[in-house]
PDB file of N, CA and C in Angstrom:
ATOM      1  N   UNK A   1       0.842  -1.164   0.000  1.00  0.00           N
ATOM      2  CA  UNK A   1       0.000   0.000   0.000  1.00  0.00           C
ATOM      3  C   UNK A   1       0.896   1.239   0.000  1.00  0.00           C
ATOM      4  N   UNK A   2       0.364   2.506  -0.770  1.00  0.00           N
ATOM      5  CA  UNK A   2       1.058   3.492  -0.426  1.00  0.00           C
ATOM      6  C   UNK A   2       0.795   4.431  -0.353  1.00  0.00           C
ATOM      7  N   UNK A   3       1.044   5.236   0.835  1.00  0.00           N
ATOM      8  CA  UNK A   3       0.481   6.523   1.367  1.00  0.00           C
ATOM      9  C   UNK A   3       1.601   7.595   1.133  1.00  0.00           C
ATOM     10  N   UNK A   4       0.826   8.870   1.583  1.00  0.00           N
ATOM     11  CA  UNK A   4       1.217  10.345   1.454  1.00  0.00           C
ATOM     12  C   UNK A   4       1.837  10.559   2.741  1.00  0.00           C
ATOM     13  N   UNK A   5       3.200  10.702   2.725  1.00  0.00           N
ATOM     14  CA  UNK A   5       4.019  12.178   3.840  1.00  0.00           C
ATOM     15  C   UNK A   5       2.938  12.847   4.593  1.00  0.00           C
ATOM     16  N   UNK A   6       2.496  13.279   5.463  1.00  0.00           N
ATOM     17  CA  UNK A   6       2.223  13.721   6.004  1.00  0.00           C
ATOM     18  C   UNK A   6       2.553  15.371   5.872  1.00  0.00           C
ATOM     19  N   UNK A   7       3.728  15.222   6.375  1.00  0.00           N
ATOM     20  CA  UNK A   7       4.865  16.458   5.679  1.00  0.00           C
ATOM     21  C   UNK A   7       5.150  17.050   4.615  1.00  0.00           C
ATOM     22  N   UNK A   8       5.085  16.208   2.902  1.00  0.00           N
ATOM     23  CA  UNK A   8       5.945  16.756   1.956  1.00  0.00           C
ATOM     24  C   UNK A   8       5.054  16.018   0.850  1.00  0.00           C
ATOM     25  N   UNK A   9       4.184  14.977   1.033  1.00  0.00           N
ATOM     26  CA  UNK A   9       3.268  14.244   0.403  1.00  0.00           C
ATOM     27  C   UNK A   9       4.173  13.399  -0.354  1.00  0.00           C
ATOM     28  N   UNK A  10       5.183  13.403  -0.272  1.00  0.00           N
ATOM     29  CA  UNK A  10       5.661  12.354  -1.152  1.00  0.00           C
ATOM     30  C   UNK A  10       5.292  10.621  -0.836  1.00  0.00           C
ATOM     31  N   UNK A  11       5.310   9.893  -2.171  1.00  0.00           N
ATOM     32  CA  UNK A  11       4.821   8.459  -1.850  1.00  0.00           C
ATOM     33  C   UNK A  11       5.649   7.405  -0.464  1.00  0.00           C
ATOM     34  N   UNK A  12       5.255   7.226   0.126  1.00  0.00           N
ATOM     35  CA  UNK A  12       5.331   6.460   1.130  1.00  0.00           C
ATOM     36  C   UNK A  12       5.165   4.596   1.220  1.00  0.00           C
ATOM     37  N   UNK A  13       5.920   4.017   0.811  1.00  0.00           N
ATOM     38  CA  UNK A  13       4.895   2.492   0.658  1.00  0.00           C
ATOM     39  C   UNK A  13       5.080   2.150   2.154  1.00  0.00           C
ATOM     40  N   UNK A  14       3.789   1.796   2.762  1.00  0.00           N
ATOM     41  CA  UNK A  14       3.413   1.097   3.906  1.00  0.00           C
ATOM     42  C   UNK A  14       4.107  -0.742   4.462  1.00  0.00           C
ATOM     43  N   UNK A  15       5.302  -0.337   4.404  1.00  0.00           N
ATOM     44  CA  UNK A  15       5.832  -1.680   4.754  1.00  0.00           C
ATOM     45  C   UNK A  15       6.372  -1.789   6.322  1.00  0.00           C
ATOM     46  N   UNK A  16       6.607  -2.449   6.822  1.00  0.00           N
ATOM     47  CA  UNK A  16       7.333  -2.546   8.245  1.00  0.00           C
ATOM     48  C   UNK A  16       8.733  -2.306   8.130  1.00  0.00           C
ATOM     49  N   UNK A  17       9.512  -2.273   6.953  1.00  0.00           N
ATOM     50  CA  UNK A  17      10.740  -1.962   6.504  1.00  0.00           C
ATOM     51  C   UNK A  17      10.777  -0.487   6.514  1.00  0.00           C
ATOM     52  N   UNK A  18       9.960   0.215   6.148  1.00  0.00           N
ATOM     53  CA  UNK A  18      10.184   1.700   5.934  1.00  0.00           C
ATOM     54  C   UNK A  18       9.924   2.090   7.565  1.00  0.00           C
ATOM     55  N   UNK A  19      11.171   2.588   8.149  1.00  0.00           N
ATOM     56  CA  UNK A  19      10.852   2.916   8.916  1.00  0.00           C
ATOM     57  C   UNK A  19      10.094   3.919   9.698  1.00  0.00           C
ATOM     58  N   UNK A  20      10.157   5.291   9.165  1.00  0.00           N
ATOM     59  CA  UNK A  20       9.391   6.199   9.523  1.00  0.00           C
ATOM     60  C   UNK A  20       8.088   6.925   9.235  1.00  0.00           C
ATOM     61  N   UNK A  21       7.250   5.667   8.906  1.00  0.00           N
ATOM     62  CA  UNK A  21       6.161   5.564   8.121  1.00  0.00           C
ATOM     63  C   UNK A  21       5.333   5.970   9.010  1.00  0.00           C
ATOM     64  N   UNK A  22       4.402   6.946   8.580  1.00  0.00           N
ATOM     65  CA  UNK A  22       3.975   7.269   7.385  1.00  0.00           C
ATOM     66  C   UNK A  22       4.946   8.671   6.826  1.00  0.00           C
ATOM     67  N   UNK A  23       5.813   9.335   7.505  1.00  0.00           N
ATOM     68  CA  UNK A  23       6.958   9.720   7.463  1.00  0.00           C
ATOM     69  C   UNK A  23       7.464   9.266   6.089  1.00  0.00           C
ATOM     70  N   UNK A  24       8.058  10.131   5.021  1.00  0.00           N
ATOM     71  CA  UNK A  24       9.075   9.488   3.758  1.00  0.00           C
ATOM     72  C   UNK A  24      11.126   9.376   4.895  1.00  0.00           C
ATOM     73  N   UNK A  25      10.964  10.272   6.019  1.00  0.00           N
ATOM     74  CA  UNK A  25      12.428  10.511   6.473  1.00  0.00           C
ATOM     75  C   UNK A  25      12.482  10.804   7.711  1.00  0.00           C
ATOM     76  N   UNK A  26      13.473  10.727   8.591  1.00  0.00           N
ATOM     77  CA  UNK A  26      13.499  11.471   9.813  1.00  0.00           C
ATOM     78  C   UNK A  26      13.097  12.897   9.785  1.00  0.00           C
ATOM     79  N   UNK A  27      13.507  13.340   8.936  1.00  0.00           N
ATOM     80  CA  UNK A  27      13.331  14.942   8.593  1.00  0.00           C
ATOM     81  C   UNK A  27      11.935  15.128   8.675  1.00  0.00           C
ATOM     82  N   UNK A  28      11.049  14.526   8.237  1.00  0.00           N
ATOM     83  CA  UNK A  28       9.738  14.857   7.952  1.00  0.00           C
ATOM     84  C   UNK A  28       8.798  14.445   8.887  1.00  0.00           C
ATOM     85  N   UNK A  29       9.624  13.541  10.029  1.00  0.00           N
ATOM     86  CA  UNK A  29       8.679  12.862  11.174  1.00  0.00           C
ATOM     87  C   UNK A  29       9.682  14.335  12.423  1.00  0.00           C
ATOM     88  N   UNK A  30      10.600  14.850  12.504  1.00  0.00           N
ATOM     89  CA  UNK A  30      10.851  15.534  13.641  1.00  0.00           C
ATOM     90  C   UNK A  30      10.105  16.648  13.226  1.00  0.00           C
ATOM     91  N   UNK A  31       9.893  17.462  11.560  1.00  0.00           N
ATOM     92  CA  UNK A  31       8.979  18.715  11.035  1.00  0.00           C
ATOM     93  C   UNK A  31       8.114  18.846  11.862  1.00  0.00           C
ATOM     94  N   UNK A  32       6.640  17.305  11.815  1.00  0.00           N
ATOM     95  CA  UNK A  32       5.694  17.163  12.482  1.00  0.00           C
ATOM     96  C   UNK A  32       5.942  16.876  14.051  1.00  0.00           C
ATOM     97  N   UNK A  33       6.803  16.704  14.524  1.00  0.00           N
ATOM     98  CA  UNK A  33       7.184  16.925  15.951  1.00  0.00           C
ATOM     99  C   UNK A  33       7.180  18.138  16.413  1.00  0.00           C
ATOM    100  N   UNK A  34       7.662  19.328  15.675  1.00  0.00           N
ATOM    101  CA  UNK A  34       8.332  20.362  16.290  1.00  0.00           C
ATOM    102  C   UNK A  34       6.529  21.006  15.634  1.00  0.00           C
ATOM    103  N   UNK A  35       5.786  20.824  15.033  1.00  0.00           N
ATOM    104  CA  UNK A  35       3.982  21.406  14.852  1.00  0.00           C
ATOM    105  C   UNK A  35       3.581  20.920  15.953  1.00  0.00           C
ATOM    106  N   UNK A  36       3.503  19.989  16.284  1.00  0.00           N
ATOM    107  CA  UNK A  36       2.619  19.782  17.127  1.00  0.00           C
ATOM    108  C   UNK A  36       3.232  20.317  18.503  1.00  0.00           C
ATOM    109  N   UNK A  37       4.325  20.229  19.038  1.00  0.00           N
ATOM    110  CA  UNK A  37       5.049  20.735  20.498  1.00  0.00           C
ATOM    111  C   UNK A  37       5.270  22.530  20.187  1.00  0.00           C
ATOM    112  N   UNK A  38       5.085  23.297  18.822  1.00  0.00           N
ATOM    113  CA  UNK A  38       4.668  24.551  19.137  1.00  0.00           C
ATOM    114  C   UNK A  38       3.039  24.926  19.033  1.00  0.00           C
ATOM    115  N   UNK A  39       2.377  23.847  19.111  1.00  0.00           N
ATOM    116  CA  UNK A  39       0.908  23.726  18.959  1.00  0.00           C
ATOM    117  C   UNK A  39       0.244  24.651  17.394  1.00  0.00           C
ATOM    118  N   UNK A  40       1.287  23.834  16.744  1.00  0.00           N
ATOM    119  CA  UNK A  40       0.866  24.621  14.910  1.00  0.00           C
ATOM    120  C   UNK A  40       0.055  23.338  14.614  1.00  0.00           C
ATOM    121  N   UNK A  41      -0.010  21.945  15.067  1.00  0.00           N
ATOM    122  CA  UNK A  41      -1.128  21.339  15.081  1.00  0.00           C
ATOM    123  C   UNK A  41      -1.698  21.135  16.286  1.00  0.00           C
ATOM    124  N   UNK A  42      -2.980  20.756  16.385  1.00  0.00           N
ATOM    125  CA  UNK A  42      -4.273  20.561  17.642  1.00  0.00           C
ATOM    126  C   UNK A  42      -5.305  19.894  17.615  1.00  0.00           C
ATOM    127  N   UNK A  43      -5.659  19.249  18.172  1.00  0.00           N
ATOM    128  CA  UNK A  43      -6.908  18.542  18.129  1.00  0.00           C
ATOM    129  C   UNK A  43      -8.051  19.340  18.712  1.00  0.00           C
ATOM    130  N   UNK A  44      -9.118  19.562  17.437  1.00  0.00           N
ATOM    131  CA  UNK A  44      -9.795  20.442  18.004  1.00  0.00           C
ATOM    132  C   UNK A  44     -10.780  20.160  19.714  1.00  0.00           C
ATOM    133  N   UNK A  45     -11.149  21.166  20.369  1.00  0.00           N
ATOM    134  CA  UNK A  45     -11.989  20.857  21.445  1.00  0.00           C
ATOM    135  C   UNK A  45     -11.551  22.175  22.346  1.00  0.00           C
ATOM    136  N   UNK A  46     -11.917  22.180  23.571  1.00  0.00           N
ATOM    137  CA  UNK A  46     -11.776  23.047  24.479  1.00  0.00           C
ATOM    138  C   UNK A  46     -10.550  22.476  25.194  1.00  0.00           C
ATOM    139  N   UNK A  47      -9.320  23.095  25.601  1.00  0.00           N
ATOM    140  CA  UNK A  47      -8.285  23.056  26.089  1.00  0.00           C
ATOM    141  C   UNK A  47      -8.347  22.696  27.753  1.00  0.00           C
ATOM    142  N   UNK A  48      -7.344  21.351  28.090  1.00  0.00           N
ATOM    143  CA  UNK A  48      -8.431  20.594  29.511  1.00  0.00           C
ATOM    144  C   UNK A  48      -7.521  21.624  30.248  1.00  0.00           C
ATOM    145  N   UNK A  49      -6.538  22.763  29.998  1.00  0.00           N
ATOM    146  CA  UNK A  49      -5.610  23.528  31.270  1.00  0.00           C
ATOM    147  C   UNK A  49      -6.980  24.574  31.533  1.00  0.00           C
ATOM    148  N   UNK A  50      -8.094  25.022  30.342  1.00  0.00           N
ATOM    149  CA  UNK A  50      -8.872  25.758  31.393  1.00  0.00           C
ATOM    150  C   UNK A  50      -9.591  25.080  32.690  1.00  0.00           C
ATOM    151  N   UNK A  51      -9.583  23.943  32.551  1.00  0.00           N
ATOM    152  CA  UNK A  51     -10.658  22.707  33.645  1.00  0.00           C
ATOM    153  C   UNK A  51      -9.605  22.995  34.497  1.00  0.00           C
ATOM    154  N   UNK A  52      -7.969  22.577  34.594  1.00  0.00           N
ATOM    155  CA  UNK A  52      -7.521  21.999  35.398  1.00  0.00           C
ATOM    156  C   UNK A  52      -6.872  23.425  36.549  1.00  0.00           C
ATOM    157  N   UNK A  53      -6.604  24.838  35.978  1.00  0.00           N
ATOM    158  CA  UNK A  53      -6.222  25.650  36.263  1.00  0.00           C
ATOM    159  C   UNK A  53      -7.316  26.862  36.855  1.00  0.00           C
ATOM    160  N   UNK A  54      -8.632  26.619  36.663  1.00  0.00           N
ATOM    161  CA  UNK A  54      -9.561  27.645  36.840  1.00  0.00           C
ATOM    162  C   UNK A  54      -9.937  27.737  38.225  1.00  0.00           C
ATOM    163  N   UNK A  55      -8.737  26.898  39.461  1.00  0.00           N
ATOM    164  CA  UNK A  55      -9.130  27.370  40.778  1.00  0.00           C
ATOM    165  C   UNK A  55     -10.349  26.218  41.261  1.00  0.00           C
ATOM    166  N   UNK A  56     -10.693  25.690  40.106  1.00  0.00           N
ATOM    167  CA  UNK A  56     -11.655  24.487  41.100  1.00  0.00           C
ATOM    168  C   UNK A  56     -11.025  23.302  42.360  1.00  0.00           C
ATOM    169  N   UNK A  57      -9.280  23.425  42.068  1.00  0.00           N
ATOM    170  CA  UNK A  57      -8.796  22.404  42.603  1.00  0.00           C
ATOM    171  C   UNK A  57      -8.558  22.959  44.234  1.00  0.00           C
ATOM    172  N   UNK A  58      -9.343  22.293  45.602  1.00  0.00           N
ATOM    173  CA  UNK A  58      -9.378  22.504  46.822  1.00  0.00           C
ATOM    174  C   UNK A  58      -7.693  22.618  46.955  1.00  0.00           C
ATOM    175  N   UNK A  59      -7.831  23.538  47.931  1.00  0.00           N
ATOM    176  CA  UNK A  59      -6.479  23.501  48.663  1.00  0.00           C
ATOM    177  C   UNK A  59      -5.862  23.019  49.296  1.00  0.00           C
ATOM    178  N   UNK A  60      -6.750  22.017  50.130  1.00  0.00           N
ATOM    179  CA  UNK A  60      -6.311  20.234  50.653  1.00  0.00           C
ATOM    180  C   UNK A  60      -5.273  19.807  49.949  1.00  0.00           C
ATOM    181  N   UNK A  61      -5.462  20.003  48.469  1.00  0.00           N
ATOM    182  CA  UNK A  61      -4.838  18.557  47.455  1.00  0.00           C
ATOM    183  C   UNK A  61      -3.621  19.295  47.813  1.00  0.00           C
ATOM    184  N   UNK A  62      -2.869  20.782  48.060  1.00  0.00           N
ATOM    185  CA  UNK A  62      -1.618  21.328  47.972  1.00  0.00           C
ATOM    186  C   UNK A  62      -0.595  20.527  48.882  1.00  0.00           C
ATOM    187  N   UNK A  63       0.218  19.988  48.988  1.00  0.00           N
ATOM    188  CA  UNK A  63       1.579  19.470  50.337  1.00  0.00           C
ATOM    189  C   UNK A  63       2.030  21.361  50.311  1.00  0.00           C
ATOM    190  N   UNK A  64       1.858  21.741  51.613  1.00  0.00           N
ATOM    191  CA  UNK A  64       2.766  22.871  51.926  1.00  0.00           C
ATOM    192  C   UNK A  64       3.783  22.555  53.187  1.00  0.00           C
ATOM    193  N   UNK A  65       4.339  23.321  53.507  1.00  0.00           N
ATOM    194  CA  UNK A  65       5.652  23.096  53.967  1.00  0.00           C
ATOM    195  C   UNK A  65       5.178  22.774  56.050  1.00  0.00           C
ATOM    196  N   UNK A  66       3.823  23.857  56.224  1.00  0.00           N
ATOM    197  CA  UNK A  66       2.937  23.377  57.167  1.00  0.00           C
ATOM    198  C   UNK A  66       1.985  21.877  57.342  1.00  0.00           C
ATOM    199  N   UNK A  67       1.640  21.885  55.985  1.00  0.00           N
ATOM    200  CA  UNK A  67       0.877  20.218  56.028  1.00  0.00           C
ATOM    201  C   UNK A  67       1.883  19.186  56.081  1.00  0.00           C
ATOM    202  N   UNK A  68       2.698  19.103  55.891  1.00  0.00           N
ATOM    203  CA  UNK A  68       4.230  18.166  55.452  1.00  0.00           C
ATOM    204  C   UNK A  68       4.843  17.797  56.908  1.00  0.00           C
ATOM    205  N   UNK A  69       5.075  18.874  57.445  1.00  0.00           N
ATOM    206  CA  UNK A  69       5.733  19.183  58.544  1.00  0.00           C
ATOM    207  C   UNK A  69       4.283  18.091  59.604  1.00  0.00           C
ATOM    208  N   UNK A  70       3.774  18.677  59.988  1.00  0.00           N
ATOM    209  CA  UNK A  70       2.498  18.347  60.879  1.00  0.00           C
ATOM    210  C   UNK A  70       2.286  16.631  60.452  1.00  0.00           C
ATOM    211  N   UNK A  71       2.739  16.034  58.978  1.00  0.00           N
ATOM    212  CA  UNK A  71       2.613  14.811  58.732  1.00  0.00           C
ATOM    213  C   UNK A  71       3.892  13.949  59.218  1.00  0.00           C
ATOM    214  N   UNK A  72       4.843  14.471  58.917  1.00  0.00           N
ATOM    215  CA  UNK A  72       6.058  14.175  59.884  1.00  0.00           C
ATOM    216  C   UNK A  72       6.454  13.606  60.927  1.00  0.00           C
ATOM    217  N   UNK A  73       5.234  14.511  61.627  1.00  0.00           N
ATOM    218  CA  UNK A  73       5.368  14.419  63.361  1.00  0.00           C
ATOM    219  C   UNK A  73       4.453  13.328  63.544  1.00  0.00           C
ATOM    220  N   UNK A  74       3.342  12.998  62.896  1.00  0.00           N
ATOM    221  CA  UNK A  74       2.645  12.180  62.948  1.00  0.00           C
ATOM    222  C   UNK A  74       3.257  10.595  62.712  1.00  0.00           C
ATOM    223  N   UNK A  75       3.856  10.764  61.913  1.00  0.00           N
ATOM    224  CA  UNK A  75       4.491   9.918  61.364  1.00  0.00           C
ATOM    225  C   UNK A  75       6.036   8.928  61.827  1.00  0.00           C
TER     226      UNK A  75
END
């Protein structure tokens, strides 16, 4: 079978030999590395850092240097 680069569209044959498939090269599998880790690609949806950052998380869940300490002694 043979597919398209991702990267550069060039032909690709789908074997277990080609290694950086669907990749034609290293070059073209780190391209799409360095899109997606500056977020030039995304999966669309709502971003989960607004869920996880918007202050819903109790202050229990924090270890501070007072809760730590007080577990210590317990301990």
């Amino acid at each position: 079978m043979e597919v398209k680069c991702p990267t550069c569209e060039k032909t690709v044959q789908w074997t277990p030999e080609e290694k950086y498939r669907p990749f034609c090269s290293e070059r073209c599998k780190l391209i799409d590395l360095g899109e997606w880790a500056s977020e030039g690609h995304a999966i669309p949806g709502k971003p989960m850092t607004d869920e996880l950052m918007s202050g819903d998380i109790s202050d229990d869940m924090f270890v501070t240097d007072e809760t730590l300490s007080d577990h210590l002694k317990r301990h």
